[in-house]
C-alpha atoms as a PDB file:
ATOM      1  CA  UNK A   1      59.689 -59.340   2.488  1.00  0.00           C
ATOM      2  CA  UNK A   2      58.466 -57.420   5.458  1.00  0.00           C
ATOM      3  CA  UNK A   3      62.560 -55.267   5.847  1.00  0.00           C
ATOM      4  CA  UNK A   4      62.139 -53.914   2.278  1.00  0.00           C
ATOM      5  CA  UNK A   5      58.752 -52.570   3.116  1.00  0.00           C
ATOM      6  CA  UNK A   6      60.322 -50.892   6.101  1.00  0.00           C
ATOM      7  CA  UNK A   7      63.079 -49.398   4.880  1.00  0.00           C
ATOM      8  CA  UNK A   8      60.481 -48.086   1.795  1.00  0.00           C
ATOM      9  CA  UNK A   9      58.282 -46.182   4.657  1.00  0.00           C
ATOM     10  CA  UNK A  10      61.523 -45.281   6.369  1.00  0.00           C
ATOM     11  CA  UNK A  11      63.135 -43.574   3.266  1.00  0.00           C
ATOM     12  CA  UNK A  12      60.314 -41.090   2.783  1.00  0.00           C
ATOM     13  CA  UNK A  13      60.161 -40.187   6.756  1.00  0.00           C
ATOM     14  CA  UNK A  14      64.295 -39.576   6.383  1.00  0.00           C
ATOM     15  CA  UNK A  15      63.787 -37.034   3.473  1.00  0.00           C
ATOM     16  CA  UNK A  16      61.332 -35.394   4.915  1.00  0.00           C
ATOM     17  CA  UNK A  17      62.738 -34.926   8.551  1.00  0.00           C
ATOM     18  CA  UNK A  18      66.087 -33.962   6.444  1.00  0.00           C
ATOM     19  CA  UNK A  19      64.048 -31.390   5.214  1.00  0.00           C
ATOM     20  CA  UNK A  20      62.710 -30.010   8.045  1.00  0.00           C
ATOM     21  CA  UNK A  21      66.044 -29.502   8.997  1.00  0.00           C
ATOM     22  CA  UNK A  22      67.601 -27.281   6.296  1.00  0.00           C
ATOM     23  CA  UNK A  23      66.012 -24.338   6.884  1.00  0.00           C
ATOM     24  CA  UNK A  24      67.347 -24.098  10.638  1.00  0.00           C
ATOM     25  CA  UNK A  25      70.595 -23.096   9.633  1.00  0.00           C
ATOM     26  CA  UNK A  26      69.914 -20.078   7.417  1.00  0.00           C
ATOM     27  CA  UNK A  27      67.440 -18.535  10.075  1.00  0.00           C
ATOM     28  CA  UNK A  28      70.468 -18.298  12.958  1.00  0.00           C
ATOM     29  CA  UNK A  29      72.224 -16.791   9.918  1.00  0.00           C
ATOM     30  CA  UNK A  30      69.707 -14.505   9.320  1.00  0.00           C
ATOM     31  CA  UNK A  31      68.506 -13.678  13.109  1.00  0.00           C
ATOM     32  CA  UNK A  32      72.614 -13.032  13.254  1.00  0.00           C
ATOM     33  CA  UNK A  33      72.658 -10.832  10.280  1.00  0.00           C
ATOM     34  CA  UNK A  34      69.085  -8.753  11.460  1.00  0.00           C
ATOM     35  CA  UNK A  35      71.167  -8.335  15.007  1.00  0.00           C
ATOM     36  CA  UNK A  36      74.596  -6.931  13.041  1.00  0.00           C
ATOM     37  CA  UNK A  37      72.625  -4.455  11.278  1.00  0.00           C
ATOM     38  CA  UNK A  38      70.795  -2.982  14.461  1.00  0.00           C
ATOM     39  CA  UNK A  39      73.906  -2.859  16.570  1.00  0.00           C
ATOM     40  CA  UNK A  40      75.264  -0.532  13.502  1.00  0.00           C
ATOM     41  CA  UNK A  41      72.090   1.231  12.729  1.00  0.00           C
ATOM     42  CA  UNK A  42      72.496   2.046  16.877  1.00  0.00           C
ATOM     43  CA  UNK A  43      75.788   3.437  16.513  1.00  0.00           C
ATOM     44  CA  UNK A  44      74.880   6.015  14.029  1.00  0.00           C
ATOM     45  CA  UNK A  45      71.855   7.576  16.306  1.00  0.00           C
ATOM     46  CA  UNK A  46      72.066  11.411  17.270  1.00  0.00           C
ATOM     47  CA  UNK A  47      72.614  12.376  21.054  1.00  0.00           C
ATOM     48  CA  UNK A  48      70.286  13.430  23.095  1.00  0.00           C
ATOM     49  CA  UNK A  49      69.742  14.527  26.485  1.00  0.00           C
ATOM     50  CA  UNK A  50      70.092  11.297  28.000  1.00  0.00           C
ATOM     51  CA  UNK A  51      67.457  11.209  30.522  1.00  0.00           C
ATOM     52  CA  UNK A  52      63.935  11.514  30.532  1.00  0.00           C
ATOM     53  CA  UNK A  53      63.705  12.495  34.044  1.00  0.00           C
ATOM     54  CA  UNK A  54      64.660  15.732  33.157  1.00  0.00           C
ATOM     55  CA  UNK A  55      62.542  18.241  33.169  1.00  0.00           C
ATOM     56  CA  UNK A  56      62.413  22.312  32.252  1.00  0.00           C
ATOM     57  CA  UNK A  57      63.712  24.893  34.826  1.00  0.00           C
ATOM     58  CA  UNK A  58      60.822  26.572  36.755  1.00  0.00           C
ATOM     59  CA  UNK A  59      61.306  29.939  34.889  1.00  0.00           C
ATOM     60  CA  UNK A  60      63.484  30.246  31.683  1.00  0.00           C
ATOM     61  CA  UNK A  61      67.703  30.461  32.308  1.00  0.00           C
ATOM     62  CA  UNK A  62      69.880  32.633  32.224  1.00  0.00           C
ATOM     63  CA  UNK A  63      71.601  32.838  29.183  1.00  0.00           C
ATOM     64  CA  UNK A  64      75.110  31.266  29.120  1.00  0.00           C
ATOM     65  CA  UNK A  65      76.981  33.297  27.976  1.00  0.00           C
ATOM     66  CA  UNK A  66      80.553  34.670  28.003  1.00  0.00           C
ATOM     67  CA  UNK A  67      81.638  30.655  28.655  1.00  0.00           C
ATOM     68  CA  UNK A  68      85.101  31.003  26.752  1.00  0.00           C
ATOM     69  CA  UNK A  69      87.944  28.235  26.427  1.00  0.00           C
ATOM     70  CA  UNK A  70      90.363  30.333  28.536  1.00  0.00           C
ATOM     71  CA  UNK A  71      88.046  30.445  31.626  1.00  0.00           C
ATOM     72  CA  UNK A  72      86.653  26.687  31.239  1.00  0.00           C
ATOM     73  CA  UNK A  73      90.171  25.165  30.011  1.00  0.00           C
ATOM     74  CA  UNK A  74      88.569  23.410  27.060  1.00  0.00           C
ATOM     75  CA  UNK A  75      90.571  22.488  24.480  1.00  0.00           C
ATOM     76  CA  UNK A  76      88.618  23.149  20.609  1.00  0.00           C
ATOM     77  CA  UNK A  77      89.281  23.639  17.335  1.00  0.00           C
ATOM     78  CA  UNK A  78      86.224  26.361  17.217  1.00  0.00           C
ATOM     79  CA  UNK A  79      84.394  28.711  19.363  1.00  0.00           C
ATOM     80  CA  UNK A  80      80.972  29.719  18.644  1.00  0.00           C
ATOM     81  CA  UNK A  81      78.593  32.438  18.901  1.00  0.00           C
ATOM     82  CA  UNK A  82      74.832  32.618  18.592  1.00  0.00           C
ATOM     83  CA  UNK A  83      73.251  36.224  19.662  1.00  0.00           C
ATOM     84  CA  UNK A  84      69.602  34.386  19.653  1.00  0.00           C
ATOM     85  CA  UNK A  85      70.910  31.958  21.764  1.00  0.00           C
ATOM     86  CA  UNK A  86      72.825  34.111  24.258  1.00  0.00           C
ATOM     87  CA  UNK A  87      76.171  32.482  23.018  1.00  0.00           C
ATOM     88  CA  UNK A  88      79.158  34.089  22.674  1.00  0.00           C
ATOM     89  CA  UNK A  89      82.399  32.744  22.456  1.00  0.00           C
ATOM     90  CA  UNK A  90      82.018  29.210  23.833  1.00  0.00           C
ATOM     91  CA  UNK A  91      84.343  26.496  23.145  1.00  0.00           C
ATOM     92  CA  UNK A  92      82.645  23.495  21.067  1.00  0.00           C
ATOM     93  CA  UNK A  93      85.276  20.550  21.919  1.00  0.00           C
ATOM     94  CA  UNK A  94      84.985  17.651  19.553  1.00  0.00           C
ATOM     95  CA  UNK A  95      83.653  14.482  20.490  1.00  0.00           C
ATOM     96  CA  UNK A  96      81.690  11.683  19.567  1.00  0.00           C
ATOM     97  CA  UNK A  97      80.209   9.914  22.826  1.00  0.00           C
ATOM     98  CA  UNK A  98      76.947  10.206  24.902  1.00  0.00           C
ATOM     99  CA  UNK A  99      78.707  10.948  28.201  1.00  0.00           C
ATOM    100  CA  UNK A 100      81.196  13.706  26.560  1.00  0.00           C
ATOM    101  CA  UNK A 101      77.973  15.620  25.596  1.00  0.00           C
ATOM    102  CA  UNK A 102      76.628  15.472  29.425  1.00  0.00           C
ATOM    103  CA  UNK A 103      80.052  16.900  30.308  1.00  0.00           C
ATOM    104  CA  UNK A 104      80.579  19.686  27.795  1.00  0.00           C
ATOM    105  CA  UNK A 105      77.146  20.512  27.115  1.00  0.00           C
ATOM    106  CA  UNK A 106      77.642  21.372  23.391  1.00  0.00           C
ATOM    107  CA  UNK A 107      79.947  19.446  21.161  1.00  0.00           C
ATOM    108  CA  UNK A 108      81.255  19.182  17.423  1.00  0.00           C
ATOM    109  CA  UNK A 109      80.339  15.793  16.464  1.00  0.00           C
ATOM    110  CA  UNK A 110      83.210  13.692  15.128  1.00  0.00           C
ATOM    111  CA  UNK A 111      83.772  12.739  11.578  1.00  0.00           C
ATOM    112  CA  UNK A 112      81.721  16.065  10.011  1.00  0.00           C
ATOM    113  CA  UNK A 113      82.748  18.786   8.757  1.00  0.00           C
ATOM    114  CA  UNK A 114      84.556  22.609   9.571  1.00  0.00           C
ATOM    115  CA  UNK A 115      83.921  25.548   8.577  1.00  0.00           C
ATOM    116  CA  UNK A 116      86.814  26.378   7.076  1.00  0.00           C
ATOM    117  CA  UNK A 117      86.213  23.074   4.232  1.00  0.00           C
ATOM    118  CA  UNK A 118      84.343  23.833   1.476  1.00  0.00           C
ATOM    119  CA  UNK A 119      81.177  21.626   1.149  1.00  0.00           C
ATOM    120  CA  UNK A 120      81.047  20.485   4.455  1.00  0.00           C
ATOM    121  CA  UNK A 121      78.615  20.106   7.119  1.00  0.00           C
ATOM    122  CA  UNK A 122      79.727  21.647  10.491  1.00  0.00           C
ATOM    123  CA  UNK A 123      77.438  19.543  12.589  1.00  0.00           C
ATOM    124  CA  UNK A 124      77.213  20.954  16.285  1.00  0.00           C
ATOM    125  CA  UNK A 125      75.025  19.150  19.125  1.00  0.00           C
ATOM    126  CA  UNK A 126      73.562  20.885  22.578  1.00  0.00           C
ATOM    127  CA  UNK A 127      71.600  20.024  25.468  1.00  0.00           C
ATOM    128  CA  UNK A 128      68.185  21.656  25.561  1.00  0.00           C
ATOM    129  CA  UNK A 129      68.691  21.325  29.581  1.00  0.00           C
ATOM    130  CA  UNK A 130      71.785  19.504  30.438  1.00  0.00           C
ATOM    131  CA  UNK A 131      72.940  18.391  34.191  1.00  0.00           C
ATOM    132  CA  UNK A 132      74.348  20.144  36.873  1.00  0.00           C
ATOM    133  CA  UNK A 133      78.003  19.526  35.872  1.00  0.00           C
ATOM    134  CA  UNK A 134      77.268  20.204  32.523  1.00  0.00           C
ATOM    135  CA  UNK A 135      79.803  23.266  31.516  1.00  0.00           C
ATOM    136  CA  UNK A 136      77.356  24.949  29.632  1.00  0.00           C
ATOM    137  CA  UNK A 137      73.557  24.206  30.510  1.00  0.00           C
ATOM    138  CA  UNK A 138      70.809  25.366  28.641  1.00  0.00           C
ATOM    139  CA  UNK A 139      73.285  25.868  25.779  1.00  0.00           C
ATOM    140  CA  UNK A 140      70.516  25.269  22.609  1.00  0.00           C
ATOM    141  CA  UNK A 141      67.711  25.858  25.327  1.00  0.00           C
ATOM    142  CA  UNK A 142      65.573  28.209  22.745  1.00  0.00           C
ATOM    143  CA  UNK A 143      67.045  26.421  19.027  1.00  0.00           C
ATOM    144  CA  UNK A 144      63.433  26.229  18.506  1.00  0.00           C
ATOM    145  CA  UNK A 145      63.386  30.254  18.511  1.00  0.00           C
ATOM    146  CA  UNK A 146      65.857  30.640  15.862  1.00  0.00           C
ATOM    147  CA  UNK A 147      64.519  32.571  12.976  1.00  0.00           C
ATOM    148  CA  UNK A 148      65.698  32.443   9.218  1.00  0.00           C
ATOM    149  CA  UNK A 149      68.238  34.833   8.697  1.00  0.00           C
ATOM    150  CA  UNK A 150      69.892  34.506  12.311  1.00  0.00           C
ATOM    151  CA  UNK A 151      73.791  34.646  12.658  1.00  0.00           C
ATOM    152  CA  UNK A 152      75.719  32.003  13.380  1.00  0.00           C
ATOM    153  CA  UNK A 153      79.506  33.082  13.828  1.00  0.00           C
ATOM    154  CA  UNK A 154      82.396  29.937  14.074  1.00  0.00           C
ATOM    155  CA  UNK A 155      86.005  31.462  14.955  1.00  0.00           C
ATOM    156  CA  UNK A 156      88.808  28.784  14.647  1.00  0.00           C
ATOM    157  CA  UNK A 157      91.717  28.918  16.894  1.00  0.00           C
ATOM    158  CA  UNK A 158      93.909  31.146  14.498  1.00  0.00           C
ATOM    159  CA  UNK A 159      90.781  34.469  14.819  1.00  0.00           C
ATOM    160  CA  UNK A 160      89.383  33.701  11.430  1.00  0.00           C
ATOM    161  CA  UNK A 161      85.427  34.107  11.410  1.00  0.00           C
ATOM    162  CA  UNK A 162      82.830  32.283   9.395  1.00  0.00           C
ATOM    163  CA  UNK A 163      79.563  33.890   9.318  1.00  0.00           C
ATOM    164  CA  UNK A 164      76.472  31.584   8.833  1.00  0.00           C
ATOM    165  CA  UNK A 165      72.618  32.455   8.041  1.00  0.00           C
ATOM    166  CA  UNK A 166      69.992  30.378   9.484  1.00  0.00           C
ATOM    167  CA  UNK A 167      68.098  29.047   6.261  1.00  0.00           C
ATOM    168  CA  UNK A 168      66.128  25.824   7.558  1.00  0.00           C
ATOM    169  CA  UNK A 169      64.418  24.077  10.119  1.00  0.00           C
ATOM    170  CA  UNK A 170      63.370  20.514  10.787  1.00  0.00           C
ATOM    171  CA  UNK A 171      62.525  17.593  13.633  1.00  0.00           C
ATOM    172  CA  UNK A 172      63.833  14.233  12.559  1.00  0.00           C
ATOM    173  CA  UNK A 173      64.184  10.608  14.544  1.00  0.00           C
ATOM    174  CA  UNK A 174      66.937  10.272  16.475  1.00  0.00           C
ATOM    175  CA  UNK A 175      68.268   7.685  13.688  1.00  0.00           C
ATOM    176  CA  UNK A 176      68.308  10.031  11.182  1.00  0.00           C
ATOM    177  CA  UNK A 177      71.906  10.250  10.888  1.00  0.00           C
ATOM    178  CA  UNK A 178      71.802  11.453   7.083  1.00  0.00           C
ATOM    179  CA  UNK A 179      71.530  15.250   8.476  1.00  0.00           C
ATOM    180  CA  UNK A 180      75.123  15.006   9.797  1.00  0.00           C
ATOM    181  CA  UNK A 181      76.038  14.537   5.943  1.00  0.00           C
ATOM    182  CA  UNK A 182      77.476  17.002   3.855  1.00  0.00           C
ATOM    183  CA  UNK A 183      74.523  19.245   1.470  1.00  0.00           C
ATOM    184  CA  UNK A 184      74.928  19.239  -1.974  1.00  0.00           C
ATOM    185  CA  UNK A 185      76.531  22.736  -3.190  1.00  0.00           C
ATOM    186  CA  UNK A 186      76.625  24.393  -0.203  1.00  0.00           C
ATOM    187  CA  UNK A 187      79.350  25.182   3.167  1.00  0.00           C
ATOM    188  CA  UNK A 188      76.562  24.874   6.269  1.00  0.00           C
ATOM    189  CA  UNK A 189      76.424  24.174  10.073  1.00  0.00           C
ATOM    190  CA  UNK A 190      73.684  22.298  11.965  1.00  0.00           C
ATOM    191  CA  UNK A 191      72.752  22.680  15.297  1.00  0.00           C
ATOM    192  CA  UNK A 192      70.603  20.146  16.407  1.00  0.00           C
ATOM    193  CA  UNK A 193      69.300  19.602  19.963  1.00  0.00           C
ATOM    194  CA  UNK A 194      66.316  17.459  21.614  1.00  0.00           C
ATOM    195  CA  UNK A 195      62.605  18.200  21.273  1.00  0.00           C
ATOM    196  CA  UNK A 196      60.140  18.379  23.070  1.00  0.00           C
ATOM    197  CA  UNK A 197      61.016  18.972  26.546  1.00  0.00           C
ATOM    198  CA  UNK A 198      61.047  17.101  28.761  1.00  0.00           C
ATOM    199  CA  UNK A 199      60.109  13.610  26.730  1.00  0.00           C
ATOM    200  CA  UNK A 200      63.150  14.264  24.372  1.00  0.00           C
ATOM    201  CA  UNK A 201      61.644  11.953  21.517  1.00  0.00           C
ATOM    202  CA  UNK A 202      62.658  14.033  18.840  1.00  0.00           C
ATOM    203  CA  UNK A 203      65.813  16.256  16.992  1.00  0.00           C
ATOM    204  CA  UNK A 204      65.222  19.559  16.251  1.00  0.00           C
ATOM    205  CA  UNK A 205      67.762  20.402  13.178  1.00  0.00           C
ATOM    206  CA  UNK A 206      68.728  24.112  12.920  1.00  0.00           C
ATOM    207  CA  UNK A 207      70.574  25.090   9.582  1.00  0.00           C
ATOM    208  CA  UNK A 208      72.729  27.862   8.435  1.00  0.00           C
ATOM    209  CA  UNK A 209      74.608  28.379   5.339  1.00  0.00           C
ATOM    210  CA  UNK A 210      78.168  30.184   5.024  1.00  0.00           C
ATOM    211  CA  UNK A 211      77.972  33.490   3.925  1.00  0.00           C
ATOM    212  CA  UNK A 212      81.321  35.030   4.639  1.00  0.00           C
END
């Protein structure tokens, strides 16, 4: 009489320690899943400077100008000038990657869009500072002085010119990815650089819209 009691108490104690056990399988799934989405979510993040040991130049830099693709053998689809920046015909190479930025400087991010497509979203980032090898330092140095109205002029490698008027501002996260996306009904370029020096938390989004 005493096994059926046994196995009675014994029943109970399986189901429940069966149950305690279910729920350890769907929480690696979802720690697994929560990990996927980060390491994506990390991938689409906007460069920045890299390095906040950086720090502002003692007095503000020269502007750097007259860097052109001949003299700094840089291969682009695009050169670029910006008269409030002190720009004028640099080479913006394409790229994609942190350390390409250091190198160049300023870069046309991979996968937007060119001037020359209608609709698109010509999205061009720039060191505020930059390193000492960096081929153009300082290049978006003063975004933050941009005005609306400013020219933006994008020659492709064949002389055409596309003229662009700065028509918006804005600081986003660095994950806010959804300004490299195309704008609804209009051809524009944003230039988008770190702020504020020298902590680098932030994006500082310039936009201009094609005008001719």
């Amino acid at each position: 009489m005493g096994t059926p009691k046994t196995l009675l108490l014994l029943i109970p104690l399986a189901v429940v320690f069966c149950l305690l056990l279910v729920p350890v399988l769907p929480e690696k799934e979802t720690a697994h899943a929560r990990l996927e989405t980060t390491t994506v979510d990390n991938t689409n993040r906007l460069l920045g400077e890299n390095s906040s040991g950086l720090n502002p130049p003692d007095r503000a830099p020269r502007d750097p100008s007259n860097i052109t693709a001949e003299a700094a053998n840089v291969s682009s689809k695009m050169k670029i000038t910006i008269p409030r920046l002190g720009l004028k015909n640099v080479a913006v190479p394409t790229g994609s990657k942190q350390a390409e930025l250091d190198k160049q400087g300023i870069m046309h991010l991979r996968g937007s869009g060119l001037p020359w497509m209608a609709g698109s979203n010509t999205f061009i980032t720039g060191h505020a500072l930059g390193f000492p090898w960096t081929r153009v330092p300082y290049a978006f140095y003063k975004l933050d002085k941009m005005k609306p109205g400013d020219k933006i002029f994008v020659e492709d490698k064949d002389g055409h010119r596309y003229t662009f008027a700065v028509y918006d501002t804005m600081t986003v996260e660095p994950g806010d990815y959804w300004v490299t996306y195309p704008v609804e009904g209009a051809t524009v370029i944003s230039l988008q650089s770190c702020t504020p020096i020298p902590t680098f938390d932030h994006r500082l989004i310039v936009r201009g819209e094609l005008v001719s």
